[in-house]
Protein backbone atom coordinates (compact mmCIF):
# COMPACT_ATOMS: atom_id res chain seq x y z
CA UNK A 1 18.25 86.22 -28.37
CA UNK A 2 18.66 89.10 -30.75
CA UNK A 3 19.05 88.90 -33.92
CA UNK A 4 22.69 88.18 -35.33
CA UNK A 5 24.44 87.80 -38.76
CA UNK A 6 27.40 85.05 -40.07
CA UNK A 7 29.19 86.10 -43.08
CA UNK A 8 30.77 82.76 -44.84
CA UNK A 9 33.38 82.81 -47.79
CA UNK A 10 35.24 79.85 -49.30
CA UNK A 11 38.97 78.86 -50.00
CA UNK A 12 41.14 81.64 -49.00
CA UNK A 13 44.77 81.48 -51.00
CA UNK A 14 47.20 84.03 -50.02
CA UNK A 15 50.48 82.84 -51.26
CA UNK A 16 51.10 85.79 -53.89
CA UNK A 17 48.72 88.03 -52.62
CA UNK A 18 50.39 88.30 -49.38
CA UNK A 19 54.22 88.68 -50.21
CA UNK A 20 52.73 91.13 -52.63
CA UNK A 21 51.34 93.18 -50.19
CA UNK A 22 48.10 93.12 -51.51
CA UNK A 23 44.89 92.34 -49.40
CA UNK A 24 42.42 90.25 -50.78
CA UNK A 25 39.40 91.74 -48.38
CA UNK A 26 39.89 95.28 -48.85
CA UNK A 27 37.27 95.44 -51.59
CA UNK A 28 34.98 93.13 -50.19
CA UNK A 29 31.49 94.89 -50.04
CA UNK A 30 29.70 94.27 -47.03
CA UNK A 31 33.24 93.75 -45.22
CA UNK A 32 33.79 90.64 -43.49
CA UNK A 33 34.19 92.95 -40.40
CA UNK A 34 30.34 93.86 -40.26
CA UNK A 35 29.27 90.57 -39.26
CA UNK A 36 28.83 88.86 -36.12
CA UNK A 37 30.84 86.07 -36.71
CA UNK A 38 32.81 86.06 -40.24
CA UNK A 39 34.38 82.56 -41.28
CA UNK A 40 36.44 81.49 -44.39
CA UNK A 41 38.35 78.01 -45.39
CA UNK A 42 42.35 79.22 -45.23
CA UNK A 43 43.51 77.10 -47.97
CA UNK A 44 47.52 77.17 -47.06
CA UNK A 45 49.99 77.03 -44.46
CA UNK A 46 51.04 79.72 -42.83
CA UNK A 47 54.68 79.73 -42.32
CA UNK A 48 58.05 79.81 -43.78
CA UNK A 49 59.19 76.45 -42.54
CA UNK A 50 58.83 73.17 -43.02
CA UNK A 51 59.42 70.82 -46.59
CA UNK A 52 57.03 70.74 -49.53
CA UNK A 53 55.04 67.58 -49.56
CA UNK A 54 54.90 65.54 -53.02
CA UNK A 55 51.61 66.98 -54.72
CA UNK A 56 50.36 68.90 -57.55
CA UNK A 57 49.77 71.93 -55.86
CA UNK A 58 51.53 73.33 -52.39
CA UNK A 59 50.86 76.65 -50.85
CA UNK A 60 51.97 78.70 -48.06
CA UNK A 61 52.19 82.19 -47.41
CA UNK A 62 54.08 84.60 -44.68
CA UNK A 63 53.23 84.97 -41.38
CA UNK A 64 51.62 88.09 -41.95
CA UNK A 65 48.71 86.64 -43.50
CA UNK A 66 47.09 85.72 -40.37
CA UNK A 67 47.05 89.46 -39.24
CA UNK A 68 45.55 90.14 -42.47
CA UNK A 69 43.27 87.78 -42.34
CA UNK A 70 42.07 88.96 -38.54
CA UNK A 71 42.67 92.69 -39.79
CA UNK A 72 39.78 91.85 -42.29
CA UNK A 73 37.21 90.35 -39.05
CA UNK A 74 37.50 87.50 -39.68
CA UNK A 75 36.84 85.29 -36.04
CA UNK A 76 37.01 81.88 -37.04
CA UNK A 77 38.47 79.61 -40.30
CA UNK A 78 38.38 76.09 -41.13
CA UNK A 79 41.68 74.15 -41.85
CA UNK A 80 40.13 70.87 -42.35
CA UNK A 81 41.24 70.78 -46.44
CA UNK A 82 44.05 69.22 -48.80
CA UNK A 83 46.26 72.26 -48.37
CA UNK A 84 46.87 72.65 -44.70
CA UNK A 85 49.60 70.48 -44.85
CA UNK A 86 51.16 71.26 -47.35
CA UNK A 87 54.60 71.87 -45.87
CA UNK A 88 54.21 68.77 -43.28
CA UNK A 89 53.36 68.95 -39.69
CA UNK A 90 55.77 71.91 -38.93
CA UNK A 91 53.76 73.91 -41.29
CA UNK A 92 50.49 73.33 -39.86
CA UNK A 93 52.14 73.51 -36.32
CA UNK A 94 53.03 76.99 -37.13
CA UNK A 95 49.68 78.09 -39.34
CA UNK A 96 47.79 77.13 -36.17
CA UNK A 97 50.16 79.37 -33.77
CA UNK A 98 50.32 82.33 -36.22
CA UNK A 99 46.41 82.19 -36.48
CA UNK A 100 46.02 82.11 -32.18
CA UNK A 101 47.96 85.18 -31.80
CA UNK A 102 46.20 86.81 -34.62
CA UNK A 103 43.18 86.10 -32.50
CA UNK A 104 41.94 83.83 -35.34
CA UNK A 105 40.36 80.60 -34.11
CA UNK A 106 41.13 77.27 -36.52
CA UNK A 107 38.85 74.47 -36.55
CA UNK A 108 39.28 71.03 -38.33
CA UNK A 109 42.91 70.60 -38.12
CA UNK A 110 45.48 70.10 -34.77
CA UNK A 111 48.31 68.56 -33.25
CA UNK A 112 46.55 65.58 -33.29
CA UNK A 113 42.58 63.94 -33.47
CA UNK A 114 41.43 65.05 -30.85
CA UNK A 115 41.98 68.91 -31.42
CA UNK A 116 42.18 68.53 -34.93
CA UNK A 117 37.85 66.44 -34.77
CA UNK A 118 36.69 68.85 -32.08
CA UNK A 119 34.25 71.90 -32.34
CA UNK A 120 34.94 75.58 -31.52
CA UNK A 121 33.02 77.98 -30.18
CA UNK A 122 32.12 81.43 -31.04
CA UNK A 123 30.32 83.27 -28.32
CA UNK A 124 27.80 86.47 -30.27
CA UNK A 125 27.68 89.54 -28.30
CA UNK A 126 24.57 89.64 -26.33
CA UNK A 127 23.48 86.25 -28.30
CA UNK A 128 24.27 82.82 -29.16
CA UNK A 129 26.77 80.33 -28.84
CA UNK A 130 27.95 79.06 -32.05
CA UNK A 131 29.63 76.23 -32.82
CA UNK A 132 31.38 75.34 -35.69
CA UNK A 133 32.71 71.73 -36.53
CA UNK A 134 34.88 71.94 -40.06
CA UNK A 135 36.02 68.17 -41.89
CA UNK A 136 37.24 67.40 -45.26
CA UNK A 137 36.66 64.74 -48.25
CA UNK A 138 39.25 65.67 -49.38
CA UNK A 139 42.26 64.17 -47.93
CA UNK A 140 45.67 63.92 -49.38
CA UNK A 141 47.88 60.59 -48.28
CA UNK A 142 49.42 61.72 -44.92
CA UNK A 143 46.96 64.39 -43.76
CA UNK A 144 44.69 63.08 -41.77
CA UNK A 145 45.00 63.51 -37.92
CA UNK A 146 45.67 60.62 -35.70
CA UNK A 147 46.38 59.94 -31.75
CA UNK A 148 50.11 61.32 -32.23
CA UNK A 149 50.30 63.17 -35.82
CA UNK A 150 48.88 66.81 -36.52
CA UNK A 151 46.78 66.91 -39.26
CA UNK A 152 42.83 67.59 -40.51
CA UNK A 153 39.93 65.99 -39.97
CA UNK A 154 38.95 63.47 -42.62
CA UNK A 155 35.41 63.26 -43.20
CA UNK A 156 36.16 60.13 -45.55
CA UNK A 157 38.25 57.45 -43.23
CA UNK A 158 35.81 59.05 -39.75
CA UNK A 159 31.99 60.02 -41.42
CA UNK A 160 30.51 58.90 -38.18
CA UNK A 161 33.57 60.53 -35.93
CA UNK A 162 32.30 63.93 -37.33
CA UNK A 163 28.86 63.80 -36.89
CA UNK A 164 29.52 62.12 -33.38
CA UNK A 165 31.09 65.57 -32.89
CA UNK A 166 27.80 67.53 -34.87
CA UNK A 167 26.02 65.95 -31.70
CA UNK A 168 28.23 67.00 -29.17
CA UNK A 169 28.06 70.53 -30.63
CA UNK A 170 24.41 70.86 -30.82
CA UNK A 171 24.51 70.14 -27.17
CA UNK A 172 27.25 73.06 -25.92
CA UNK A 173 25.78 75.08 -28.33
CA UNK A 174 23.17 77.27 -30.03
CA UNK A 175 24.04 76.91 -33.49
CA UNK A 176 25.92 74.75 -34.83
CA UNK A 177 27.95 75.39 -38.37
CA UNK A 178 29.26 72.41 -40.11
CA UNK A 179 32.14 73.54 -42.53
CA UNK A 180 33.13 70.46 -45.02
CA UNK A 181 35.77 70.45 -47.84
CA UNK A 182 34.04 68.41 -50.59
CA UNK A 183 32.77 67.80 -54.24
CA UNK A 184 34.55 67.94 -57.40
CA UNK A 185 36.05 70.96 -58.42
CA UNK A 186 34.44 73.18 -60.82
CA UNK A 187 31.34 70.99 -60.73
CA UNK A 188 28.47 73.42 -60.92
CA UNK A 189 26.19 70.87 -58.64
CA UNK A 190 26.47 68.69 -55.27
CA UNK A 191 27.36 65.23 -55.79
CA UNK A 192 25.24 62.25 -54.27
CA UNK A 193 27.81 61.95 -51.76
CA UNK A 194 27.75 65.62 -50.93
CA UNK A 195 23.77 65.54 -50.63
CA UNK A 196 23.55 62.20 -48.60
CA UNK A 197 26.67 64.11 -45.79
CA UNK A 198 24.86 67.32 -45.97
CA UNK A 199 21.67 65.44 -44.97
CA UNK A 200 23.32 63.41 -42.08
CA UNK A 201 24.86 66.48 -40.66
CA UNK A 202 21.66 68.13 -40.62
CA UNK A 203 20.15 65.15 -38.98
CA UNK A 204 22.66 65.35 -36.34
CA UNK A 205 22.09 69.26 -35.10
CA UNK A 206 24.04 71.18 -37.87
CA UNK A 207 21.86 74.42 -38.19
CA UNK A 208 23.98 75.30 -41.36
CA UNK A 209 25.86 73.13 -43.47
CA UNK A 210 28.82 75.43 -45.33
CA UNK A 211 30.72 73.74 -48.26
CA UNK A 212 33.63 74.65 -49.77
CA UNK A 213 36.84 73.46 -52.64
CA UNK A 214 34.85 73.55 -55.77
CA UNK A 215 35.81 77.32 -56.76
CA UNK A 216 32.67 77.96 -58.16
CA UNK A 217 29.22 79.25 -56.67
């Protein structure tokens, strides 16, 4: 297998940038684009529909912001986080659609458990098949998925569901990336809960464990 590169960024919030017409990647140095495989957590819903759920903080951006996320190379994002439903199941209904014809694939968040718990895979030119699993800790009241309700992933009510899914990965797979929404913002340093996941993915096939919410390095 020859050798290949993944290029990994965190939270990805688009809701001024985008009806501003302003991209967020165009300065990145590398671009996202040289990569193999480029992944990022999309922190928002994608669409202009749906109701703002009760919360702090809701975010959403135009429909355009899956082409320029795509436009950037971006291959695959995580939506397993305490933003992707932020306008209710329509809104995650349509950030999932918008992202598909973008050519974007989503992980950690679907129509319902089973797509929203199940891996993806990215095949590498000439090279391996990765396979990336995305969860969150970080689950607002109403956005986990369930047998008939669209939704993420929640690493906190389903630990074992997830790495169940790590194992199931390792075998279809590769590599397999384990994306989890986690930790304390602005905490400078991984919790004992973050360390004792991280090690229990790793146990169960992840290759790479990629974390993400925290805003800092």
């Amino acid at each position: 297998v020859r050798e290949w590169s993944l290029m990994a960024g965190g939270d990805v919030l688009m809701d001024r940038s985008e009806a501003a017409g302003v991209d967020p990647f165009a300065a990145m140095v590398p671009a996202l684009a040289t990569a193999d495989v480029a992944f990022v957590n999309v922190e928002m819903a994608i669409t202009a529909r749906g109701t703002p759920v009760t919360k702090t903080f809701v975010f959403r951006a135009p429909a355009t912001a899956a082409e320029t996320i795509a436009a950037a190379g971006v291959d695959i994002v995580s939506l397993a986080n305490n933003h992707a439903r932020d306008y209710g199941a329509i809104g995650l209904t349509d950030t999932l659609e918008a992202l598909a014809s973008a050519g974007v694939v989503g992980v950690g968040a679907g129509l319902n458990d089973g797509e929203a718990f199940a891996h993806r895979v990215v095949q590498v030119d000439d090279g391996p098949r990765v396979a990336f699993v995305a969860s969150t800790q970080i689950v607002p009241s109403g956005f986990g998925a369930s047998a008939n309700v669209a939704g993420v992933a929640n690493a906190s009510a389903q630990r074992e569901r997830v790495l169940a899914n790590i194992r199931v990965a390792a075998e279809d797979a590769d590599v397999v990336i384990a994306s989890v929404h986690w930790g304390i913002e602005r905490d400078t340093c991984p919790s004992d809960v973050q360390r004792s996941f991280a090690r229990d993915l790793l146990a169960a096939g992840a290759t790479v464990v990629l974390g993400h919410h925290l805003h800092v390095l």
